[in-house]
N, C-alpha and C. Protein backbone atom coordinates (compact mmCIF):
# COMPACT_ATOMS: atom_id res chain seq x y z
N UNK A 1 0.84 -1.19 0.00
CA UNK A 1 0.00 0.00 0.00
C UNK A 1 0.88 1.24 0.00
N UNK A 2 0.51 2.45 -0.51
CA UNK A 2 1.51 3.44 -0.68
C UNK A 2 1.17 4.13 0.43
N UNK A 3 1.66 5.27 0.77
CA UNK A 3 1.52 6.03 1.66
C UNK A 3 1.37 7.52 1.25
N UNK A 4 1.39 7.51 -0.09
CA UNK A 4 0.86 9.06 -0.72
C UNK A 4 -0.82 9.05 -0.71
N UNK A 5 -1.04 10.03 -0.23
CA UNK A 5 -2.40 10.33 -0.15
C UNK A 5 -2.80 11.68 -1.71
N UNK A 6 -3.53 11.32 -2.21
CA UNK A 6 -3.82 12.63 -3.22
C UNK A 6 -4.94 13.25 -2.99
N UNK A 7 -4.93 14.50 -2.76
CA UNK A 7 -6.14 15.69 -2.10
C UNK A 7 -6.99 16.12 -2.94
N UNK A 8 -8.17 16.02 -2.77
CA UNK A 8 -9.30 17.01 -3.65
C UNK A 8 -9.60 17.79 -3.02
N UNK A 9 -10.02 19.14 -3.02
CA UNK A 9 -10.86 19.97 -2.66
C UNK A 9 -12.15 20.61 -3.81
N UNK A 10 -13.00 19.97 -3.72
CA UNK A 10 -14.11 19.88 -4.90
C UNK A 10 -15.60 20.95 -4.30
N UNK A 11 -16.23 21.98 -3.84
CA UNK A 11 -17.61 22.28 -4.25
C UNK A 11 -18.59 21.32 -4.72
N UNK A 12 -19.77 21.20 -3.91
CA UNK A 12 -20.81 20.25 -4.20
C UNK A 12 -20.77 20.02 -5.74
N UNK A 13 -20.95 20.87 -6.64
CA UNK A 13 -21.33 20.77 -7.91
C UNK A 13 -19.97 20.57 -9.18
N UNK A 14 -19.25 20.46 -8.26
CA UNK A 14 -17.62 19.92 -8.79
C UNK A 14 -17.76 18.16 -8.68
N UNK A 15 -18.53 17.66 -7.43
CA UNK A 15 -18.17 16.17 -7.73
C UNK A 15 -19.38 15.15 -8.25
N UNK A 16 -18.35 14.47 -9.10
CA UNK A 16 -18.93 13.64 -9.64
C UNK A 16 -19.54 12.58 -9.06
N UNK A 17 -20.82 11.68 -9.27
CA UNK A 17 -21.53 10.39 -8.62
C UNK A 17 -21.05 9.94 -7.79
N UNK A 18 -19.49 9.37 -8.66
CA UNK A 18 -19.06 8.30 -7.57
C UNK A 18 -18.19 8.74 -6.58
N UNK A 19 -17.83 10.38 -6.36
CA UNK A 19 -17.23 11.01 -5.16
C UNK A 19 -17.85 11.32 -4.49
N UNK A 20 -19.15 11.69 -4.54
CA UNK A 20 -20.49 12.04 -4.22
C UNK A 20 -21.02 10.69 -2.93
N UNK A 21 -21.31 10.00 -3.82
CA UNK A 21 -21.41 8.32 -3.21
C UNK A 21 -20.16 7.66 -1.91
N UNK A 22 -19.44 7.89 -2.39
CA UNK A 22 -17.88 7.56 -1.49
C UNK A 22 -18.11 8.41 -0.51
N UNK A 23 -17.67 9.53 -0.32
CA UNK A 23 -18.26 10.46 0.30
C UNK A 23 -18.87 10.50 1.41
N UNK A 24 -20.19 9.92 1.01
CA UNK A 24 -21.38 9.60 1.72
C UNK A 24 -21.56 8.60 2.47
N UNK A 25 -21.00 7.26 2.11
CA UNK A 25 -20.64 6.09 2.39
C UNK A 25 -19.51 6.25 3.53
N UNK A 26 -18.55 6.78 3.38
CA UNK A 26 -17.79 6.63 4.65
C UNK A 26 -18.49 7.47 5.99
N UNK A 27 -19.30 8.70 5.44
CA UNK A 27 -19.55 9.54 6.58
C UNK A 27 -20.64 8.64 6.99
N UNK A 28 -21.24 7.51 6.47
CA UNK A 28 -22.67 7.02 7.07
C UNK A 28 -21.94 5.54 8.07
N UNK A 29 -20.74 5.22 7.57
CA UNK A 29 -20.14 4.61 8.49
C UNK A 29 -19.49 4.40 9.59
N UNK A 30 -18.84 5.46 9.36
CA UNK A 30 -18.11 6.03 10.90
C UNK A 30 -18.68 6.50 11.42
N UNK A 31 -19.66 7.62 11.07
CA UNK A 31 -20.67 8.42 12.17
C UNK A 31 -21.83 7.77 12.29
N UNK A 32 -22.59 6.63 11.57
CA UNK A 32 -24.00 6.45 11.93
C UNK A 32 -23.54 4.57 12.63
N UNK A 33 -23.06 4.13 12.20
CA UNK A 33 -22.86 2.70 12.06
C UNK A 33 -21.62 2.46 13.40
N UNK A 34 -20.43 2.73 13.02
CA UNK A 34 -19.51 2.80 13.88
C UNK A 34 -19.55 3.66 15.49
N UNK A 35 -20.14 4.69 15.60
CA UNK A 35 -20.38 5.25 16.16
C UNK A 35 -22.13 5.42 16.79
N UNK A 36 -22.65 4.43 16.56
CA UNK A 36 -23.87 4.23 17.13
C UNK A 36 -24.81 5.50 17.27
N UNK A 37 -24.94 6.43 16.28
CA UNK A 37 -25.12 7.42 16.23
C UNK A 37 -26.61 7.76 15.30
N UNK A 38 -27.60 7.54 16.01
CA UNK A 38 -28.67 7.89 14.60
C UNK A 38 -28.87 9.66 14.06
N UNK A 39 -28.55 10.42 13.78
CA UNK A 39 -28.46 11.63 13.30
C UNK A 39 -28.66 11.75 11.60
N UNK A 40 -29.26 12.95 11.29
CA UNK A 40 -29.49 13.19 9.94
C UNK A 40 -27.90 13.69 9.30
N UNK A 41 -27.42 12.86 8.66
CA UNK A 41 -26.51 13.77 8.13
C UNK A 41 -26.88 13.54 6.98
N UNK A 42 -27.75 13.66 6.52
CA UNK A 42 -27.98 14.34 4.87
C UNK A 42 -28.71 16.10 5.32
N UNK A 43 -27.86 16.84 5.71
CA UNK A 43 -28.63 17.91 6.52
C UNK A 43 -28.80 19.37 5.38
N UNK A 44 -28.97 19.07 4.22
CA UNK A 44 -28.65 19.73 3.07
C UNK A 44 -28.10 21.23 3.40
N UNK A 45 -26.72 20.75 3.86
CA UNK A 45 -25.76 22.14 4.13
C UNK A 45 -24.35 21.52 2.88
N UNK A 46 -24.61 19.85 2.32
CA UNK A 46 -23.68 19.33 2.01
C UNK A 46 -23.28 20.65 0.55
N UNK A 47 -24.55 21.15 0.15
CA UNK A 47 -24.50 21.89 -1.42
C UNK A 47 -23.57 23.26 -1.21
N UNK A 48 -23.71 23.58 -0.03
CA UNK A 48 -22.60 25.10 0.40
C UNK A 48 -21.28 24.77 0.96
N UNK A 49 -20.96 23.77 0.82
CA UNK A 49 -19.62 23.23 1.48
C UNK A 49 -18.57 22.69 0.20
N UNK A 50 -17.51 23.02 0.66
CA UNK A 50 -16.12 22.56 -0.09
C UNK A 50 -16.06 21.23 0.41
N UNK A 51 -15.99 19.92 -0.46
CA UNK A 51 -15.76 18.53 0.18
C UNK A 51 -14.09 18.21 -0.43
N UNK A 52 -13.28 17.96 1.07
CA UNK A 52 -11.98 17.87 0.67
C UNK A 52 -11.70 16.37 0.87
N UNK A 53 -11.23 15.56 0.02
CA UNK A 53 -11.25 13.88 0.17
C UNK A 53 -9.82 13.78 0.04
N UNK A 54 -9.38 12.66 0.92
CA UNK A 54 -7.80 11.68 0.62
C UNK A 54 -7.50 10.77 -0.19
N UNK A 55 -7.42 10.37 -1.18
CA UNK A 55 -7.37 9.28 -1.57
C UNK A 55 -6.31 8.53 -1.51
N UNK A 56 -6.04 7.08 -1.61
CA UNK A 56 -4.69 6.28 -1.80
C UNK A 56 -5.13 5.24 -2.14
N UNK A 57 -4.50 4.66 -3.35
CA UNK A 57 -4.74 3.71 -3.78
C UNK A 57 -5.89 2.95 -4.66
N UNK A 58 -6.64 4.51 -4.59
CA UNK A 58 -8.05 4.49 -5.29
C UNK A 58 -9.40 4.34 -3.93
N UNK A 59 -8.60 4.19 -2.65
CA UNK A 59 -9.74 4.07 -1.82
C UNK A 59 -10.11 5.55 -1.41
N UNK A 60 -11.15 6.00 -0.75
CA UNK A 60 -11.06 7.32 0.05
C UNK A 60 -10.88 6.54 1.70
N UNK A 61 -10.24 7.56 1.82
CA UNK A 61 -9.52 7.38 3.49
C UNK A 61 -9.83 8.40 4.15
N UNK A 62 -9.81 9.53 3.95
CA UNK A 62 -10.05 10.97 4.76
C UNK A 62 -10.99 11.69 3.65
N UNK A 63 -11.86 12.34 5.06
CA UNK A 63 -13.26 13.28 4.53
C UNK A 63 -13.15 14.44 5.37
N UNK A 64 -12.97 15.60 5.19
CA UNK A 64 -13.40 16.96 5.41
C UNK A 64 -14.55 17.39 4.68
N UNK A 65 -15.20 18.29 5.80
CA UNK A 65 -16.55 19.46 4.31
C UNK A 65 -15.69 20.61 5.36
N UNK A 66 -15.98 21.56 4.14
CA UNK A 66 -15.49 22.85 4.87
C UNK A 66 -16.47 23.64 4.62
N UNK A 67 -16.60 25.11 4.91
CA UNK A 67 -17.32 26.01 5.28
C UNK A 67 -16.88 27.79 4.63
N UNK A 68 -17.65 28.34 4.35
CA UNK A 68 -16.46 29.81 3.89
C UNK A 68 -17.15 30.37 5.53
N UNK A 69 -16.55 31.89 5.46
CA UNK A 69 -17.35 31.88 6.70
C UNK A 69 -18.84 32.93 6.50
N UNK A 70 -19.24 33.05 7.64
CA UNK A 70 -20.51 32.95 7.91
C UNK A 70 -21.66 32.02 7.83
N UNK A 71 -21.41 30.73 7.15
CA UNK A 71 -22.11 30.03 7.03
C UNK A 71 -22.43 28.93 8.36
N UNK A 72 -21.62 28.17 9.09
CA UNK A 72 -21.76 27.55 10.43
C UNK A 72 -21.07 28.10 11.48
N UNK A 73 -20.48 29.11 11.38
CA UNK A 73 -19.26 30.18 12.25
C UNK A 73 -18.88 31.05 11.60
N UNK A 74 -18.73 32.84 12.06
CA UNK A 74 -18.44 33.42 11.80
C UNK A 74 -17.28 33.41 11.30
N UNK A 75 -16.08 32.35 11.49
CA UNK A 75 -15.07 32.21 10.80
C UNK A 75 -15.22 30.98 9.70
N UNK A 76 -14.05 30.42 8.71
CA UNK A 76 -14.44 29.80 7.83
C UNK A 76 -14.12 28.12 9.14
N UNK A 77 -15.03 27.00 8.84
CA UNK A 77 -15.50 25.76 9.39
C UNK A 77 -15.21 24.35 9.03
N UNK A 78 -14.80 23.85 9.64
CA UNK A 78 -14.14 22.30 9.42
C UNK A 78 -15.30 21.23 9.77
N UNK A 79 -15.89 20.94 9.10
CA UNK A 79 -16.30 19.56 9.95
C UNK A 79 -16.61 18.05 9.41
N UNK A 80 -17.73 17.18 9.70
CA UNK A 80 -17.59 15.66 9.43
C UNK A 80 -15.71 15.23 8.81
N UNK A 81 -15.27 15.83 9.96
CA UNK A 81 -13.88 15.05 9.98
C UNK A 81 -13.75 13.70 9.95
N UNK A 82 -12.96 12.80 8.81
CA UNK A 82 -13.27 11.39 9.37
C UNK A 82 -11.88 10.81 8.73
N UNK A 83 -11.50 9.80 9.14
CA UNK A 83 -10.05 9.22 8.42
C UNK A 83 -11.12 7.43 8.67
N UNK A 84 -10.69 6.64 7.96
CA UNK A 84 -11.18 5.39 8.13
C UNK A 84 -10.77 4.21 8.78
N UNK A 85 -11.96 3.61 9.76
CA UNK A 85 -10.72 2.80 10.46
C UNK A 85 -9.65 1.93 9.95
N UNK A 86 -9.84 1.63 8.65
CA UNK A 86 -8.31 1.32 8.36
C UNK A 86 -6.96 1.80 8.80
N UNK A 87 -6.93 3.29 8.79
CA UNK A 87 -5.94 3.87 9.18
C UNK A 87 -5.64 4.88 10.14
N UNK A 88 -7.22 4.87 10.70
CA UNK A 88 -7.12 5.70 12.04
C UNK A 88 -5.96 5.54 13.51
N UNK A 89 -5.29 6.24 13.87
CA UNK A 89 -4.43 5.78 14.98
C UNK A 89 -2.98 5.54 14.16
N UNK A 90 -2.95 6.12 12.87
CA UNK A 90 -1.49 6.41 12.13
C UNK A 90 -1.44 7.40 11.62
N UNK A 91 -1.80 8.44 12.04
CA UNK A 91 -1.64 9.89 11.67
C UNK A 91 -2.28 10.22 10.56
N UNK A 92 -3.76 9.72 10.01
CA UNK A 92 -3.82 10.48 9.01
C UNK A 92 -5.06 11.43 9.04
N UNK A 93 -5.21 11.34 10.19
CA UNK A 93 -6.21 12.16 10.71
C UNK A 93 -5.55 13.67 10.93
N UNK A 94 -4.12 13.83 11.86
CA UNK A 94 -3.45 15.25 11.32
C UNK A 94 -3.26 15.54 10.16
N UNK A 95 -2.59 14.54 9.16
CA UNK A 95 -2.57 15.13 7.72
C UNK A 95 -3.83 15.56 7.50
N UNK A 96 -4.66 15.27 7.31
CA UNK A 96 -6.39 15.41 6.84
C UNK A 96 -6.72 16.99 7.18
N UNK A 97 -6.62 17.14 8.58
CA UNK A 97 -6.71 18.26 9.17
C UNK A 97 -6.03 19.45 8.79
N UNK A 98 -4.62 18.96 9.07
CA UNK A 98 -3.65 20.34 8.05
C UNK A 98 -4.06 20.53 6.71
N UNK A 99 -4.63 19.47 5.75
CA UNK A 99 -4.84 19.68 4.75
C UNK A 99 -6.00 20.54 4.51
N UNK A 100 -6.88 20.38 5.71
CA UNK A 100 -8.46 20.90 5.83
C UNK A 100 -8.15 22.46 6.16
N UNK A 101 -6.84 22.70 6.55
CA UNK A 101 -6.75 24.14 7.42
C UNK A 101 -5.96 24.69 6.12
N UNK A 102 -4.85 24.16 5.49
CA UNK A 102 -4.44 24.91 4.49
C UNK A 102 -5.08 25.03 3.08
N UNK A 103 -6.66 24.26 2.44
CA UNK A 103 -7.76 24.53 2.04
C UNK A 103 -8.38 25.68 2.00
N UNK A 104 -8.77 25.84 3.39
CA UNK A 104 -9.76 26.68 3.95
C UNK A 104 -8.95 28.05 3.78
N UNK A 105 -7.69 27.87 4.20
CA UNK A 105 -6.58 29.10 3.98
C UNK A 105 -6.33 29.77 2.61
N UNK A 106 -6.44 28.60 1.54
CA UNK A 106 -6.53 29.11 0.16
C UNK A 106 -7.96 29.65 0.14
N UNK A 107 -9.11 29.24 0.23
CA UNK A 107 -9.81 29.31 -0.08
C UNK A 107 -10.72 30.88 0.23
N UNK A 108 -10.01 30.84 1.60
CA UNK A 108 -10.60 32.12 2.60
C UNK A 108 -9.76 32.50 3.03
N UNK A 109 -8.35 33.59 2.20
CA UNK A 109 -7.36 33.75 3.40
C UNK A 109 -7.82 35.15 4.47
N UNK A 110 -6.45 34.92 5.25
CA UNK A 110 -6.45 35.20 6.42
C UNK A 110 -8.14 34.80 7.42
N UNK A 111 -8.76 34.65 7.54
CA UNK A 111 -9.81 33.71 8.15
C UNK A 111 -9.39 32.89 9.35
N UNK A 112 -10.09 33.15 10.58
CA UNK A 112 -9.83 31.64 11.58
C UNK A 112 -10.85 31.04 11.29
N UNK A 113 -10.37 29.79 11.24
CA UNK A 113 -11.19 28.68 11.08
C UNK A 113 -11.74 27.78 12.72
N UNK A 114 -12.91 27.71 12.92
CA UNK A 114 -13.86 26.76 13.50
C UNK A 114 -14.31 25.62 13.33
N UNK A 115 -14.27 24.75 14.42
CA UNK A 115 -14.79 23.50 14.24
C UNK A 115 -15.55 22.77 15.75
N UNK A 116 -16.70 22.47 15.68
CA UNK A 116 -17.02 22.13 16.52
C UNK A 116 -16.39 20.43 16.58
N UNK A 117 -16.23 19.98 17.89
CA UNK A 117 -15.06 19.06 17.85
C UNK A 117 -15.52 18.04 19.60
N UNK A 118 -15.77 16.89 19.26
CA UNK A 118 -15.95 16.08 19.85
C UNK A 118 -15.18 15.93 21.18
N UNK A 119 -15.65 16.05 22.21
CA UNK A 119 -15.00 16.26 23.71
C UNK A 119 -13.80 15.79 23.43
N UNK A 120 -13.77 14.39 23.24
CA UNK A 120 -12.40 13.67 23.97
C UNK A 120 -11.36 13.48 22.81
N UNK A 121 -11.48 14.88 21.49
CA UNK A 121 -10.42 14.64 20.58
C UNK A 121 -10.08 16.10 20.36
N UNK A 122 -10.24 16.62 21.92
CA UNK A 122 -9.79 18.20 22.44
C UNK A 122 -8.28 18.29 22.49
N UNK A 123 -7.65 17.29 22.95
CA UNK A 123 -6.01 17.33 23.07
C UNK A 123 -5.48 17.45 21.82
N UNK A 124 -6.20 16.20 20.63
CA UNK A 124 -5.82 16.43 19.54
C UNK A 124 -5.99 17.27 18.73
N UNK A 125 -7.30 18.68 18.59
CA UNK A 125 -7.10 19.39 18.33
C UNK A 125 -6.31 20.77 18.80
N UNK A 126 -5.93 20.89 20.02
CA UNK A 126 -5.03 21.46 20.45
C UNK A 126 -3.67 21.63 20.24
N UNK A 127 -3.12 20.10 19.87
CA UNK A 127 -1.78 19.92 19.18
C UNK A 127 -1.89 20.65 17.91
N UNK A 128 -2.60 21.21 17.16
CA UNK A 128 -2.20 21.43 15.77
C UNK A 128 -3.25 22.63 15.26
N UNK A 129 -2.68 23.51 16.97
CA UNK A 129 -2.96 24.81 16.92
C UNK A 129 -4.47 25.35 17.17
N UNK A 130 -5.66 24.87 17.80
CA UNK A 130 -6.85 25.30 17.73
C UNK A 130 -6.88 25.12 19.64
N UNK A 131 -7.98 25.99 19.50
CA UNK A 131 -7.91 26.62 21.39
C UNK A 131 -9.57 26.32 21.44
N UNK A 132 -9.67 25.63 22.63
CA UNK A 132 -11.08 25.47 23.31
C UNK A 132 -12.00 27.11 23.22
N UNK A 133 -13.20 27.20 22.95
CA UNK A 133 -13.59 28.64 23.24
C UNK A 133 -15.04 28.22 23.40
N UNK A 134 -15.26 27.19 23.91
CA UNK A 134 -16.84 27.02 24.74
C UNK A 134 -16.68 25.85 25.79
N UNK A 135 -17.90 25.58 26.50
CA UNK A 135 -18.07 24.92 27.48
C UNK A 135 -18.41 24.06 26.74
N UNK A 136 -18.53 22.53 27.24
CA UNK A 136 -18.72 21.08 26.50
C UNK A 136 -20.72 21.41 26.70
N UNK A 137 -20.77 20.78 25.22
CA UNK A 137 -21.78 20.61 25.27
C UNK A 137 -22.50 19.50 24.27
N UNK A 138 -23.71 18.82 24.28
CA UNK A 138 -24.00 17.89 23.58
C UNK A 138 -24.47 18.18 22.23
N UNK A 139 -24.04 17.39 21.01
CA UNK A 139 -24.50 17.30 20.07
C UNK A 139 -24.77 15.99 19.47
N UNK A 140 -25.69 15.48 18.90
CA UNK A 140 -26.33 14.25 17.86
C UNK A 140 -25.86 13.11 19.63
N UNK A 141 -26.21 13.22 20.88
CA UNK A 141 -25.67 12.58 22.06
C UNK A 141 -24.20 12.17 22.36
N UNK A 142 -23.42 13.27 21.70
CA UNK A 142 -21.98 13.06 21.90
C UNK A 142 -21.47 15.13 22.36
N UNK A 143 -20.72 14.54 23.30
CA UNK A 143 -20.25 15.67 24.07
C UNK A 143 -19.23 16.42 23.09
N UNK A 144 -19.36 17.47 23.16
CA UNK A 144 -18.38 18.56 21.76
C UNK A 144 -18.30 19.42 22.26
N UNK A 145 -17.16 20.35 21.96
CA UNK A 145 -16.81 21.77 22.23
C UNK A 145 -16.41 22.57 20.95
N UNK A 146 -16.84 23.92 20.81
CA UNK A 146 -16.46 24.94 19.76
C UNK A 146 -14.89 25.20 20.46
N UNK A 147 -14.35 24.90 18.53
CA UNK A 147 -12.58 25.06 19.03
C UNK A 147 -12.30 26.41 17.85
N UNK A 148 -11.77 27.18 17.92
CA UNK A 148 -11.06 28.03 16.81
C UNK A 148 -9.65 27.67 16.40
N UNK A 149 -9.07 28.05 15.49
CA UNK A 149 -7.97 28.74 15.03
C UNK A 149 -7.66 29.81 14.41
N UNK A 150 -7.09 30.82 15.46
CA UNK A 150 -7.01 32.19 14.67
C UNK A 150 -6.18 31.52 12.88
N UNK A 151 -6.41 33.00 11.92
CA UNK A 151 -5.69 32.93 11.30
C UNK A 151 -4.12 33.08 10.77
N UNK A 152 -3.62 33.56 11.83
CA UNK A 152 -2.19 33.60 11.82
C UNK A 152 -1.55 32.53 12.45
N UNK A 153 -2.16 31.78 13.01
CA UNK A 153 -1.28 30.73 14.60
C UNK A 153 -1.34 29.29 13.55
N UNK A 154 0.11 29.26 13.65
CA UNK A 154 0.75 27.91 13.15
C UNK A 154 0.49 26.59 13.19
């Protein structure tokens, strides 16, 4: 298996069926299936969002949607973060992320970017520059906190 990942950053109306489908398929696995989670995520916000995918090897491995801002935070927005358990717990969940932040950076510069972010993967967003800026609170029955990253901080 290689270890190059190749990045899309595509607009709803940029992807095609079967990125569309993939896409969809991993986020209904990890978040509805894996995560015991019944929630709507067909929440038709998918059409205003940048969908940034990983690929390797022809599989998708990592899913970002991003946000410009004003649309889920006054700054530009990261979310349905997902790497697959294939390779979760080997870093490609930071790559994913940096890739999601230097995206959002082309896309919207100077901008801090927001992400609301699942309680207990607070340390890990902390390592790679984003700061707690709410009290924990529940979403889809999983505990989350609003995290920022200014736009200048590394």
């Amino acid at each position: 298996m290689s270890t190059e990942i190749t990045w899309s950053c595509k607009n709803f109306h940029q992807l095609d069926n079967e990125e569309l489908y993939q896409a969809l398929k991993l986020r209904s696995k990890v978040f509805v299936v894996e995560q015991d989670c019944v929630y709507e995520d067909l929440d038709d916000m998918d059409q205003q969002a940048y969908h940034l995918v990983g690929y390797q090897d022809g599989r998708l491995l990592c899913y970002a949607r991003l946000f410009e801002p004003g649309i889920k935070y006054p700054a530009a927005s990261i979310g349905r973060v997902i790497s697959s358990n294939e390779v979760r717990g080997k870093g490609y969940g930071k790559l994913l992320m940096l890739e999601a932040i230097r995206s959002c950076s082309n896309l919207w510069p100077d901008t801090a970017v927001s992400i609301s972010a699942q309680q207990h993967l607070e340390n890990f967003y902390q390592s790679i520059g984003f700061e707690t800026v709410s009290e924990p609170y529940m979403e889809d029955g999983i505990p989350h906190i609003e995290m920022c990253k200014s736009a200048n901080a590394e």
